[in-house]
Every structure is written in structure tokens, then in C-alpha cells.
C-alpha atoms as a PDB file:
ATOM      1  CA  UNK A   1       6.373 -17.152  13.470  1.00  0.00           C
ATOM      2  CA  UNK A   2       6.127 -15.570  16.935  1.00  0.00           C
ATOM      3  CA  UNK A   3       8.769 -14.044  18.696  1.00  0.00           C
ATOM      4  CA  UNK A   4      10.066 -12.415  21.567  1.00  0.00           C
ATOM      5  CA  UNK A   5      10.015  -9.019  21.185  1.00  0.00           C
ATOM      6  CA  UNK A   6       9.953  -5.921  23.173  1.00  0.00           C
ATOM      7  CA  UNK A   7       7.205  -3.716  23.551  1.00  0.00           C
ATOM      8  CA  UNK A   8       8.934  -0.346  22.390  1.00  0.00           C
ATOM      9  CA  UNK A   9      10.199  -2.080  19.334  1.00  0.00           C
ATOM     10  CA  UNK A  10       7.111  -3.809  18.619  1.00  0.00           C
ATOM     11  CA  UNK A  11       4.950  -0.517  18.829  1.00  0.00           C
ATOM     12  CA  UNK A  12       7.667   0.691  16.059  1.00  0.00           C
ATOM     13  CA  UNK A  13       7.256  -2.097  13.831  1.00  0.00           C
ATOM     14  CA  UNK A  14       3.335  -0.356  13.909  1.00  0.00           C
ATOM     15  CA  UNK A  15       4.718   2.638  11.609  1.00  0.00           C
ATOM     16  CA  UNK A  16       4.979   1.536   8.661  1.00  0.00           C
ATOM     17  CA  UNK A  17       1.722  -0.169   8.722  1.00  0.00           C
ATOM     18  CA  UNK A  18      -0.630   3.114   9.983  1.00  0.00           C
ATOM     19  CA  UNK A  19       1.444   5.392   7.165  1.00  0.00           C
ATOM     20  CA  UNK A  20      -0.195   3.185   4.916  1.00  0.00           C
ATOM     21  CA  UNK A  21      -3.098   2.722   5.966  1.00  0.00           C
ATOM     22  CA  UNK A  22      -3.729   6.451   6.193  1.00  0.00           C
ATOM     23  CA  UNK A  23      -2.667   6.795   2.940  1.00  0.00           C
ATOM     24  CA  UNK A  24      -5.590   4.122   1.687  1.00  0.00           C
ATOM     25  CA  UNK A  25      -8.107   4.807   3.796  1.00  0.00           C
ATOM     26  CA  UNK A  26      -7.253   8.504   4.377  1.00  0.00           C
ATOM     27  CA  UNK A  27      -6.193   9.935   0.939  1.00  0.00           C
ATOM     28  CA  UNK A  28      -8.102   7.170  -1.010  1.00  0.00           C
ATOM     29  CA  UNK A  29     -11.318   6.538   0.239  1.00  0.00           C
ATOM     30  CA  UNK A  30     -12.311   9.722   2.578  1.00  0.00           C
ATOM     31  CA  UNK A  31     -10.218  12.557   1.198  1.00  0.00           C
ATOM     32  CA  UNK A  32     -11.043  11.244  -2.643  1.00  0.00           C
ATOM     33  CA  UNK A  33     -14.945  11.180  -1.913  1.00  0.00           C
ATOM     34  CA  UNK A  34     -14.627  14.669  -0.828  1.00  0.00           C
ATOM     35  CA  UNK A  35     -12.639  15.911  -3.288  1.00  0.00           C
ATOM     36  CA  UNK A  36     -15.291  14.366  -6.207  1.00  0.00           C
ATOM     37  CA  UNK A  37     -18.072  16.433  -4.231  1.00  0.00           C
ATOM     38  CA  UNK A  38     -15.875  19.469  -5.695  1.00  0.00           C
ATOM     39  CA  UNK A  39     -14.908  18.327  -9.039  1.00  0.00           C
ATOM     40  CA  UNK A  40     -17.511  20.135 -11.331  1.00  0.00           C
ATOM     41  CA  UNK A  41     -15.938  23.026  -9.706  1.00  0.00           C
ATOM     42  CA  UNK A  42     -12.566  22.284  -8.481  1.00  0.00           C
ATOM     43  CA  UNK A  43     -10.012  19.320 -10.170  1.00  0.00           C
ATOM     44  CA  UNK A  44      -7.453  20.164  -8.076  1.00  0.00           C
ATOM     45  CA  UNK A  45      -8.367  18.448  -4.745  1.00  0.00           C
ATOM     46  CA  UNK A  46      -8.923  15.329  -7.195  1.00  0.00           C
ATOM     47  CA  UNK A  47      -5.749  15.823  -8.649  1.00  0.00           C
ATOM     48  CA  UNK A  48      -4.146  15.572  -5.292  1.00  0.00           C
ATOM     49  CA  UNK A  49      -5.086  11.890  -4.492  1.00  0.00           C
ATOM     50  CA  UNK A  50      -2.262  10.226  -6.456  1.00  0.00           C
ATOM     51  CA  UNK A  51      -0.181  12.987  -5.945  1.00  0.00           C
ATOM     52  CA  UNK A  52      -0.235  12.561  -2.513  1.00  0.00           C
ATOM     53  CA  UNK A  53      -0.286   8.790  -2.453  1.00  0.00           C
ATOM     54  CA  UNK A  54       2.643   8.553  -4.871  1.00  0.00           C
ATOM     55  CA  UNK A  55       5.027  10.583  -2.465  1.00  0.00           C
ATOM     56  CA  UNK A  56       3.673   8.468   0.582  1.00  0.00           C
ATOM     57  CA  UNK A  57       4.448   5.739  -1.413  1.00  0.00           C
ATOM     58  CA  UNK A  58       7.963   6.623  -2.750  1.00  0.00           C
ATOM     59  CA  UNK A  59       8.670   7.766   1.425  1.00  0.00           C
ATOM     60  CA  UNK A  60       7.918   4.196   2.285  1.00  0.00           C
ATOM     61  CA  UNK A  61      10.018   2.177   0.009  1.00  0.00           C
ATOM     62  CA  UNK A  62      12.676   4.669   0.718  1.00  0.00           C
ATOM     63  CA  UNK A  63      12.387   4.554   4.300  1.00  0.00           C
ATOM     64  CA  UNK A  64      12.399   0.136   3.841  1.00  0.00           C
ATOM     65  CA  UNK A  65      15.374   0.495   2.369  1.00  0.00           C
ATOM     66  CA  UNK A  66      16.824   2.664   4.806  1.00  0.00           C
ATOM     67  CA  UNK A  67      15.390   0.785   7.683  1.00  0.00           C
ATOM     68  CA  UNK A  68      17.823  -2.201   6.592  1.00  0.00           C
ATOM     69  CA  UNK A  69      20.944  -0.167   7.814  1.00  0.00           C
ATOM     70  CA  UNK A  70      18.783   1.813  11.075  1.00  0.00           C
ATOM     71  CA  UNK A  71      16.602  -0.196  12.628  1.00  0.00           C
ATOM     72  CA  UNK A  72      15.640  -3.541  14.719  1.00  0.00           C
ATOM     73  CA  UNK A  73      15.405  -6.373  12.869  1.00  0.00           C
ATOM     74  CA  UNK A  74      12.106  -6.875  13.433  1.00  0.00           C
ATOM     75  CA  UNK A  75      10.875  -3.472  12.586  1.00  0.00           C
ATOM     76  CA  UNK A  76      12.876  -3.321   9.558  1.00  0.00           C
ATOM     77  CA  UNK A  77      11.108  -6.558   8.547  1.00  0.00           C
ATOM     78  CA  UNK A  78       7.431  -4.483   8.680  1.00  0.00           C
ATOM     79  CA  UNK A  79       8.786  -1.687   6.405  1.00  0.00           C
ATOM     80  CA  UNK A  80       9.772  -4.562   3.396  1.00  0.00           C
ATOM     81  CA  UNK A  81       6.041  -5.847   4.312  1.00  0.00           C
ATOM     82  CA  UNK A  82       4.776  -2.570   3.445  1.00  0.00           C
ATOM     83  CA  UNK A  83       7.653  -1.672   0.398  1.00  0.00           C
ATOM     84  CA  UNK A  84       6.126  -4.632  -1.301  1.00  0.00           C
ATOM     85  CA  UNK A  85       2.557  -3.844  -1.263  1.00  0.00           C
ATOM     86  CA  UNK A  86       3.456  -0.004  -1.996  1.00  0.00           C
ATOM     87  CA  UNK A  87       4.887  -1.701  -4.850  1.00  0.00           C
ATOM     88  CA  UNK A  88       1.909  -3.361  -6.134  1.00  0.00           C
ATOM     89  CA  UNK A  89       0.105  -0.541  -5.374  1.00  0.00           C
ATOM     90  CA  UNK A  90       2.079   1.666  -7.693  1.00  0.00           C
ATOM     91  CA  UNK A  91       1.602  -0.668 -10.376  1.00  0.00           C
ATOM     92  CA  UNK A  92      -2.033  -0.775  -9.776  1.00  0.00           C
ATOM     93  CA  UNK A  93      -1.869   3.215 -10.158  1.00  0.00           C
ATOM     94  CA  UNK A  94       0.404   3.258 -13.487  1.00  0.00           C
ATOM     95  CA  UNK A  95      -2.465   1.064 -14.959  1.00  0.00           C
ATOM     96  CA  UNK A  96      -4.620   3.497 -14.090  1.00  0.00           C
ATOM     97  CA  UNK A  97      -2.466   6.187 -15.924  1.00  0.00           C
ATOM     98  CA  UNK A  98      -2.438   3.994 -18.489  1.00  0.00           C
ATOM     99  CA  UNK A  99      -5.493   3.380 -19.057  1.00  0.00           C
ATOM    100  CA  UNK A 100      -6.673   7.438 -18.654  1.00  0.00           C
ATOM    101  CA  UNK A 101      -4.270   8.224 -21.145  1.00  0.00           C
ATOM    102  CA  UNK A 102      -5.514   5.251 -23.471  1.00  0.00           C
ATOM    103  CA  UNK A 103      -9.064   7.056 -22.911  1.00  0.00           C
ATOM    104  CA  UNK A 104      -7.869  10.596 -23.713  1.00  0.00           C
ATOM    105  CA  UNK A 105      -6.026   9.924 -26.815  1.00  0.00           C
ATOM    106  CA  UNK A 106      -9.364   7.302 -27.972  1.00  0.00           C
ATOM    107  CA  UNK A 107     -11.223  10.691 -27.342  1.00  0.00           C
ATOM    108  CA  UNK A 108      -9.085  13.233 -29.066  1.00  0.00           C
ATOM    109  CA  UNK A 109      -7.675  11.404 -31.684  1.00  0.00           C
ATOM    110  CA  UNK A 110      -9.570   8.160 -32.622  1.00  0.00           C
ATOM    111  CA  UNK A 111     -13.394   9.956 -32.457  1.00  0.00           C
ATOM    112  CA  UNK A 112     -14.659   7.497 -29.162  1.00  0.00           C
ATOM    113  CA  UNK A 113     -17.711   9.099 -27.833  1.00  0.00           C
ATOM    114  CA  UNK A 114     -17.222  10.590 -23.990  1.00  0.00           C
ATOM    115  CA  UNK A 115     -19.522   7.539 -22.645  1.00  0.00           C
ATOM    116  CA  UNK A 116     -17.160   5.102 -23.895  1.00  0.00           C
ATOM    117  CA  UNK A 117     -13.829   6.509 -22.616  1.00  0.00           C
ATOM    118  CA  UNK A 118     -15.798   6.944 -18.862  1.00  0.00           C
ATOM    119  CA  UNK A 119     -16.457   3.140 -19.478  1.00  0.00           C
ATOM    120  CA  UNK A 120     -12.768   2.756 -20.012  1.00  0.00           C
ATOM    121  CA  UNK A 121     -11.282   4.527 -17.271  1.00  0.00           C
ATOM    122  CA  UNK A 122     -14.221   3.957 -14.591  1.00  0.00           C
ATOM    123  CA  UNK A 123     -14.298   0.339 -15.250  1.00  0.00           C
ATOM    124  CA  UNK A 124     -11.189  -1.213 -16.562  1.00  0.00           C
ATOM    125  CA  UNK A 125      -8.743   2.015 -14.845  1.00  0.00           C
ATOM    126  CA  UNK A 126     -10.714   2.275 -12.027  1.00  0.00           C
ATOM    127  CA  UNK A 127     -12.165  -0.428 -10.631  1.00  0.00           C
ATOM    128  CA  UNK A 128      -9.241  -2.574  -9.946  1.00  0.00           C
ATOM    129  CA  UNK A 129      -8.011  -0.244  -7.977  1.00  0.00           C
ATOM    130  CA  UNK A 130     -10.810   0.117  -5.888  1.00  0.00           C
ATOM    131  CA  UNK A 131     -10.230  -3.777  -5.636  1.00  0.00           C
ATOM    132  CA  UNK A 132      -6.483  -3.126  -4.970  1.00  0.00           C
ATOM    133  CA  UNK A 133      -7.431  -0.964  -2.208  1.00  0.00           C
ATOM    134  CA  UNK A 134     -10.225  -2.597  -0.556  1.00  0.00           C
ATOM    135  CA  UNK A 135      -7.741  -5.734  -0.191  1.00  0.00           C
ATOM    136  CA  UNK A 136      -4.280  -3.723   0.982  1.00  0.00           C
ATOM    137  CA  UNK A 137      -6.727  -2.461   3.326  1.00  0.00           C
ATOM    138  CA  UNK A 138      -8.109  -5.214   4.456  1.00  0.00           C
ATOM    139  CA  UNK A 139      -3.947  -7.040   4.401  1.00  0.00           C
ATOM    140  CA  UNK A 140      -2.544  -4.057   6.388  1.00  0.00           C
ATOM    141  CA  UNK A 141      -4.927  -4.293   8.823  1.00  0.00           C
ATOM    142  CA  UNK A 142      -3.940  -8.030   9.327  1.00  0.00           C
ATOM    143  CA  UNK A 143      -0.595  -6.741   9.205  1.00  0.00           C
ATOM    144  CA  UNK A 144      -0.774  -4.103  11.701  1.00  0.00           C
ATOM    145  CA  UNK A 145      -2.868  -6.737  14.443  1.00  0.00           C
ATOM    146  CA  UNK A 146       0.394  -8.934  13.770  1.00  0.00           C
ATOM    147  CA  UNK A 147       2.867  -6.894  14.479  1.00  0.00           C
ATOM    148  CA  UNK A 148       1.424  -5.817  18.082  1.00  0.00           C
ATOM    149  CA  UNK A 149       1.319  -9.667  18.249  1.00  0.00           C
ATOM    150  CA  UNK A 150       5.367  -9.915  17.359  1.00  0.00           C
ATOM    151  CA  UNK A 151       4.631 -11.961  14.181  1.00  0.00           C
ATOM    152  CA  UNK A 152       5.902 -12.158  10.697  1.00  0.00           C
ATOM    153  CA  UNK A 153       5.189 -14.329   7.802  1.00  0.00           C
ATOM    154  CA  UNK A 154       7.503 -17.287   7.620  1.00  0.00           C
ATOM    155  CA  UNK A 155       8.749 -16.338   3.974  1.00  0.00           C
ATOM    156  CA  UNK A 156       9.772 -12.853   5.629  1.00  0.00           C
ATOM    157  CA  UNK A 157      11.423 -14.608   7.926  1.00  0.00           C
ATOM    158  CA  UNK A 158      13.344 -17.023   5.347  1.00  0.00           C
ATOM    159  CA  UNK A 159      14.258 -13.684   3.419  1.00  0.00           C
ATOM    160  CA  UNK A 160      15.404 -11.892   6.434  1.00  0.00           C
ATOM    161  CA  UNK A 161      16.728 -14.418   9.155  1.00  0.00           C
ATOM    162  CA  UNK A 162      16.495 -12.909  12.646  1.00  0.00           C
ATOM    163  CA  UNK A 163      19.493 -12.053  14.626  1.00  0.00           C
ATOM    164  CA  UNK A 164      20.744 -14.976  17.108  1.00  0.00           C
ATOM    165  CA  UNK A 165      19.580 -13.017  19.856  1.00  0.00           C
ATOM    166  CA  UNK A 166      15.955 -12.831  18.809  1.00  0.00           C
ATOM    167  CA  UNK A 167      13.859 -15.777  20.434  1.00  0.00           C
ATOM    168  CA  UNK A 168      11.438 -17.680  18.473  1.00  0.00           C
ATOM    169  CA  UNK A 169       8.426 -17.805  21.117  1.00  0.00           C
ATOM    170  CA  UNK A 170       6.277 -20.160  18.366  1.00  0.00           C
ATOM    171  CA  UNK A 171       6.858 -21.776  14.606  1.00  0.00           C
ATOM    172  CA  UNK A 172       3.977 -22.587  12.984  1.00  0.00           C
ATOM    173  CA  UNK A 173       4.612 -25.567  10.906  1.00  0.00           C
ATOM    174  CA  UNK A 174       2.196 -26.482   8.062  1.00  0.00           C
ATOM    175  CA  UNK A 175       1.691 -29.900   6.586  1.00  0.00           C
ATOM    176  CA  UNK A 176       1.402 -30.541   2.935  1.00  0.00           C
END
């Protein structure tokens, strides 16, 4: 749905949708590629990656939740957008956790040879989350464009019915 909404508020309903981004593109694509440049010498900038992205993440579901009681309707609507896929997101990174620490005890305990546990964690830890990211990308992007375009999702908008004062400029109805 489309709506009438003013500029200011619409530029704030951007927020949520850029912190995210920079966290994905910025933290997990650039900053991570640079960081495994250093890793024969340096783990540390590796080790920083979900560090960093866990505590963006954690600031964004708490600052959805705290949006309900501070902001615009339709601003607080783009920070549960972006809760949700933070939340799916941190799932996507416990499975990678997961699956390291599946790989380290197979290692140190059960005799797997060091090829096999990089197969395990580069292929079933990592790669869907390289999936995971290419695609939140790709969705907060989409997300972003609509919010400069004062539009939410119409099961947002079931979830979180606007105020009376908020006009609907265009509802998209879809036949089934």
C-alpha cells in the first residue's frame, strides 16, 4: 500500500534500512574480505565480523521495539521490517556457530582430517550465509527504494494498522 506521507518522516523510515545494509554489505562483504587478506597473520579482524554484526543486530531489534512507543507510525513499521530479517539473520549466524563448533569437536575429538571439517564449515556453515546475505541484500535494497516511495507490505500493514489520520494514496489489490 501507498500512502501519504511526509517527506521528513519518510527519509526516517530510511534508517533502519541503511544500518542494515551497512552492516551486510559493509561488515560482511567488504570489511570480511579484508580482514581474510590478514588472517594467516591476524584472526582478530576476522573475529570482528560477527562480533560486530551481532551488536548491530541486537541495536536494531532493540531499537524496533522501542520505535513502537517513539516514533511515526510509519517509521516504526520499517524498524519491525528490518527486526524480522535481523532475526533470520541471527539464525542464519547461530547455524554457522553451530556448525564451526560441530567441525572443531569432529577435529579434536572424533579424528576428521582438517579437509573435511573446512568442507563442513565452508560449505554447509558458510555458504548459506553467503546466500542469506546476498538475498537480505538484495530485500533491503527493495526495502529501502520503498520506503522513499511511502510503501509497506500489505501484511505489515494488517499487523500494524495505520493511524486514522494516515491517508491511503493506493491499495494494491491482488486476485486469486
Amino acid at each position: 500500500m501507498k500512502f501519504e506521507i511526509a517527506e521528513e518522516v519518510a527519509s526516517k523510515a530510511k534508517n533502519p534500512h541503511e544500518i542494515f545494509l551497512t552492516n551486510l554489505i559493509g561488515n560482511h562483504i567488504l570489511w570480511f574480505v579484508a580482514a581474510l587478506g590478514l588472517a594467516n597473520s591476524y584472526w582478530q579482524p576476522v573475529a570482528m565480523v560477527p562480533v560486530i554484526s551481532l551488536c548491530v543486530l541486537a541495536y536494531t531489534i532493540w531499537r524496533a521495539r522501542r520505535s513502537k512507543e517513539i516514533d511515526d507510525w510509519y517509521v516504526m513499521c520499517h524498524w519491525q521490517i528490518c527486526a524480522a530479517r535481523s532475526r533470520i539473520f541471527i539464525y542464519m549466524l547461530l547455524l554457522g556457530l553451530i556448525i564451526s563448533l560441530l567441525g572443531w569437536v569432529g577435529y579434536t575429538y572424533l579424528g576428521m582430517m582438517e579437509v573435511a571439517v573446512y568442507a563442513l564449515i565452508g560449505g554447509i556453515g558458510g555458504l548459506p550465509i553467503m546466500v542469506t546475505v546476498l538475498v537480505l541484500i538484495l530485500m533491503e535494497s527493495d526495502a529501502l527504494h520503498q520506503a522513499m516511495l511511502q510503501k509497506l507490505p500489505d501484511r505489515l500493514v494488517e499487523q500494524y494498522p495505520p493511524p486514522e489520520d494516515i491517508v491511503v494514496v493506493e491499495e494494491i489489490v491482488y486476485d486469486h
